[in-house]
Protein backbone atom coordinates (compact mmCIF):
# COMPACT_ATOMS: atom_id res chain seq x y z
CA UNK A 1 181.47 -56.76 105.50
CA UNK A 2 181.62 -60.23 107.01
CA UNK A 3 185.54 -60.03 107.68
CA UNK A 4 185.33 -56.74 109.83
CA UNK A 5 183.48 -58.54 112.36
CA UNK A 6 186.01 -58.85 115.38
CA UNK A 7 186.84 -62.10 115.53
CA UNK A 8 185.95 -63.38 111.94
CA UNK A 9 188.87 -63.27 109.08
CA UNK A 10 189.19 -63.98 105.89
CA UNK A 11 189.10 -68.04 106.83
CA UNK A 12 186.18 -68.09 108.74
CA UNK A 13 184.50 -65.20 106.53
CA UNK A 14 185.15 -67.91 103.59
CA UNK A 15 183.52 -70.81 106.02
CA UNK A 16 180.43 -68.64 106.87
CA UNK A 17 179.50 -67.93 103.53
CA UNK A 18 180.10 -71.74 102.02
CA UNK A 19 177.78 -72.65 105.00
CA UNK A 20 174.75 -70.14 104.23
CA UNK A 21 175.72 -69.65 100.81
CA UNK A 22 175.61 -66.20 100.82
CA UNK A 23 171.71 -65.46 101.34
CA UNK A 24 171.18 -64.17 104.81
CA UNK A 25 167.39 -63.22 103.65
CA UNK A 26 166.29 -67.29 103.62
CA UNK A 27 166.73 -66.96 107.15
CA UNK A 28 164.82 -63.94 107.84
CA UNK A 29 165.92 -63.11 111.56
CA UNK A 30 168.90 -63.35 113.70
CA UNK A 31 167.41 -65.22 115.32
CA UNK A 32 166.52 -67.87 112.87
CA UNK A 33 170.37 -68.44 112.03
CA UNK A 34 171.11 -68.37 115.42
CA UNK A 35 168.66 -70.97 115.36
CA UNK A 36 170.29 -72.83 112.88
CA UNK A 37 173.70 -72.92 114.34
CA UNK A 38 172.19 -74.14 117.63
CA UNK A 39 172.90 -70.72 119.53
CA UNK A 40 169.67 -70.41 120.37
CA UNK A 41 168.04 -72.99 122.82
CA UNK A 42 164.91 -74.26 121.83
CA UNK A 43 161.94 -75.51 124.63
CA UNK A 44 161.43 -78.61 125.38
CA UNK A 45 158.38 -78.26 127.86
CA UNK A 46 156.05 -80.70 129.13
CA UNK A 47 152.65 -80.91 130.88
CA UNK A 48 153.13 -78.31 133.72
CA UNK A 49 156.75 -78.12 132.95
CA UNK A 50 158.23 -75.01 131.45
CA UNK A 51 161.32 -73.44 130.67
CA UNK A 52 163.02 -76.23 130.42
CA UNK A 53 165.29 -74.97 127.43
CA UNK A 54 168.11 -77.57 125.55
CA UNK A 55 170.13 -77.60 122.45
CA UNK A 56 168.35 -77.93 119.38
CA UNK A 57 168.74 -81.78 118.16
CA UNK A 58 169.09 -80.60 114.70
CA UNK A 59 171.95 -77.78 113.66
CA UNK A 60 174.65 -77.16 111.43
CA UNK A 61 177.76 -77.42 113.55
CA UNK A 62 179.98 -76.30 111.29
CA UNK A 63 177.71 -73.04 111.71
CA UNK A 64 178.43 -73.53 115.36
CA UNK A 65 182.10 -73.75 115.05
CA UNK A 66 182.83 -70.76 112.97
CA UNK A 67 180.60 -68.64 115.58
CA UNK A 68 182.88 -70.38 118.55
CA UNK A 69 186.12 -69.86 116.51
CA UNK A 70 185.46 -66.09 115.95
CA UNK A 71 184.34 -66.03 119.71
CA UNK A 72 187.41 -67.16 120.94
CA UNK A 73 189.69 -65.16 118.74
CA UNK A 74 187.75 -61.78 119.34
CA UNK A 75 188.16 -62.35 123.37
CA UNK A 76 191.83 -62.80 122.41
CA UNK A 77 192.40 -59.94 120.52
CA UNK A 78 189.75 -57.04 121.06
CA UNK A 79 189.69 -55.48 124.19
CA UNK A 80 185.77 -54.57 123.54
CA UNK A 81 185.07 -57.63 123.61
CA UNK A 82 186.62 -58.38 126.97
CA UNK A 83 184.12 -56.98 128.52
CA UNK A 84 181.36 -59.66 128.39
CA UNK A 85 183.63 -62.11 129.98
C-alpha cells in the first residue's frame, strides 16, 4: 500500500517502515507524524506575539528525507502532481 504512493518505491517504502516500524496507530493523526517528521510547524509564541510558527527542534530527519525524496521524484514523474507546483 505504501509503494503505490506516487513518489515512494520500494526503497523509500523499505525506509518508511524501518523508521515507524510499521505501526501508524502510535501516532494517531496525520498530523502527529507529520509532526514527527518536522512537516508540520509548531508555535513558538510569546507575550502578545502570535503566529510566529518554526521548525520543530526535535524530529526524525530521516522521516523528513524520505517525505522530500518521494516529493521530488513524484514532481518528476507524475503529471498530477505537477499541479501544486
Amino acid at each position: 500500500m505504501i509503494t503505490s504512493l506516487p513518489g515512494i518505491g520500494t526503497l523509500l517504502g523499505a525506509e518508511f517502515l524501518a523508521i515507524t516500524g510499521g505501526a501508524m496507530d502510535f501516532f494517531g493523526t496525520p498530523d502527529r507524524l507529520a509532526g514527527f517528521a518536522g512537516l508540520a510547524p509548531a508555535p513558538w509564541d510569546s507575550g502578545r506575539i502570535r503566529g510566529d510558527l518554526h521548525r520543530p527542534r526535535r524530529y526524525h530527519r530521516g522521516l523528513q528525507r524520505v517525505f522530500y525524496y518521494s516529493a521530488q521524484i513524484s514532481i518528476a514523474t507524475c503529471p498530477a502532481s505537477r499541479h501544486f507546483l
